[in-house]
Protein backbone atom coordinates (compact mmCIF):
# COMPACT_ATOMS: atom_id res chain seq x y z
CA UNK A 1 -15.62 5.15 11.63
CA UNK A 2 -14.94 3.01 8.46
CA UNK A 3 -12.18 0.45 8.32
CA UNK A 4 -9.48 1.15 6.76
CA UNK A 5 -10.58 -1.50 4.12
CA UNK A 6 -13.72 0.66 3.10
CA UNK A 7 -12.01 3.47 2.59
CA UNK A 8 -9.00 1.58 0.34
CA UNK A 9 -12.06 0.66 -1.42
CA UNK A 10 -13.13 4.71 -1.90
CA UNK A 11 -9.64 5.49 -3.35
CA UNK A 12 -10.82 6.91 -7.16
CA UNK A 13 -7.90 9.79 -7.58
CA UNK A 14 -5.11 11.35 -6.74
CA UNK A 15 -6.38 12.64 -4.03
CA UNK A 16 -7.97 10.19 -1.84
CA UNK A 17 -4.49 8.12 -2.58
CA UNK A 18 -2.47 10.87 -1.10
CA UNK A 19 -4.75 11.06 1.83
CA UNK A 20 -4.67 7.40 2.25
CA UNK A 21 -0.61 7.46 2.24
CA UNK A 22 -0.92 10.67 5.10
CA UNK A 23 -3.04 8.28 7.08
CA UNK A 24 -0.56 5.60 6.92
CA UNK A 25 2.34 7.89 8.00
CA UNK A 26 0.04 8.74 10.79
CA UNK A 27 -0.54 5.78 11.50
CA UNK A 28 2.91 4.11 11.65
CA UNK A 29 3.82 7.44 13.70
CA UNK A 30 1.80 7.21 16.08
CA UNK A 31 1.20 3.41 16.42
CA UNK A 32 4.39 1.87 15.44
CA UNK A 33 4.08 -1.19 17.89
CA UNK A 34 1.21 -2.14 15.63
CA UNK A 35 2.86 -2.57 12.61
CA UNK A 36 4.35 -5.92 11.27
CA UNK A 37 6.80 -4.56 9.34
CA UNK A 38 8.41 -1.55 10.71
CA UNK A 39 11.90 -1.22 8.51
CA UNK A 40 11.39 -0.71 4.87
CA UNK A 41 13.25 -3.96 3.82
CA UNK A 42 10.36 -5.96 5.75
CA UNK A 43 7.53 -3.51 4.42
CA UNK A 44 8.59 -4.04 1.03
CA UNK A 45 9.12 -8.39 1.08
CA UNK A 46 5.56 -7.84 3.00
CA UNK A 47 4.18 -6.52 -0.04
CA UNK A 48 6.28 -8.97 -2.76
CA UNK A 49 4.76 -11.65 -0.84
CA UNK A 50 1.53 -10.54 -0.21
CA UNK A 51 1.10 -9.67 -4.31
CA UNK A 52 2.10 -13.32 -4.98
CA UNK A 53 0.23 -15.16 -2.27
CA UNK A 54 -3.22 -12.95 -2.88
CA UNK A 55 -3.06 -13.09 -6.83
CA UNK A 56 -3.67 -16.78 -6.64
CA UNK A 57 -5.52 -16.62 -3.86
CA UNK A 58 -9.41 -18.11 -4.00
CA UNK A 59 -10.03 -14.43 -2.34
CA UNK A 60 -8.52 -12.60 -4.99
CA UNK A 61 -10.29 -9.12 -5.97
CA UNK A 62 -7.66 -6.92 -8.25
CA UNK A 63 -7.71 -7.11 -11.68
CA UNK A 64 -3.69 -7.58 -11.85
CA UNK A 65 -4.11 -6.82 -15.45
CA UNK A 66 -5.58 -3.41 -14.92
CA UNK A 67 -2.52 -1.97 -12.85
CA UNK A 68 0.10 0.49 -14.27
CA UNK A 69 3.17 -1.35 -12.87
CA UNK A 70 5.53 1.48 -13.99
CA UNK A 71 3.52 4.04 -12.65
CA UNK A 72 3.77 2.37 -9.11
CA UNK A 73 7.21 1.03 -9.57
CA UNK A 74 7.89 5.20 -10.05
CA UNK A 75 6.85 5.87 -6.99
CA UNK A 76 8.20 3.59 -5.14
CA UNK A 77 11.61 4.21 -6.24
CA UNK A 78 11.23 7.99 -6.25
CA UNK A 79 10.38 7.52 -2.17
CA UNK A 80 14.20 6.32 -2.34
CA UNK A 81 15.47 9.62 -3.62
CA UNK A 82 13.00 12.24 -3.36
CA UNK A 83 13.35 14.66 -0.03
C-alpha cells in the first residue's frame, strides 16, 4: 500500500482530490485517536502554521506561487455553509 504521501503526490484532477478528501473523512472516522487535531479550530491553525513554517522551510517543495488561493479559500469556506 502507498503512503499517503505518494498518493498526495498522484493528485492531478478533480478527481483524485475528491478521493483523497473521502479518504481523509475515512480516516478521521474511523481513526480519530490518531489525529492531532480533531476540532476544526485546531485543524485549521494546524494548517496556518504548517503553510508558514514549511514555505521557509530548507524542505520546501510547493511552488507557493503556482496555487489558486481563492479557489481553495472557496472551498474552505463553502465547507462552513454547504450541507
Amino acid at each position: 500500500m502507498q503512503t499517503i504521501e505518494k498518493r498526495i503526490e498522484k493528485i492531478t484532477d478533480k478527481e483524485d482530490f475528491l478521493t483523497f478528501l473521502n479518504e481523509l473523512i475515512f480516516d478521521y472516522r474511523n481513526h480519530p485517536k490518531e489525529w492531532e487535531n480533531s476540532t476544526v479550530d485546531l485543524y485549521l491553525e494546524a494548517m496556518l502554521s504548517w503553510i508558514e513554517d514549511y514555505s521557509v522551510s530548507v524542505f520546501n517543495d510547493v511552488d507557493w506561487n503556482n496555487i489558486n488561493y481563492a479557489v481553495l479559500a472557496k472551498i474552505l469556506y463553502m465547507g462552513k455553509l454547504y450541507e
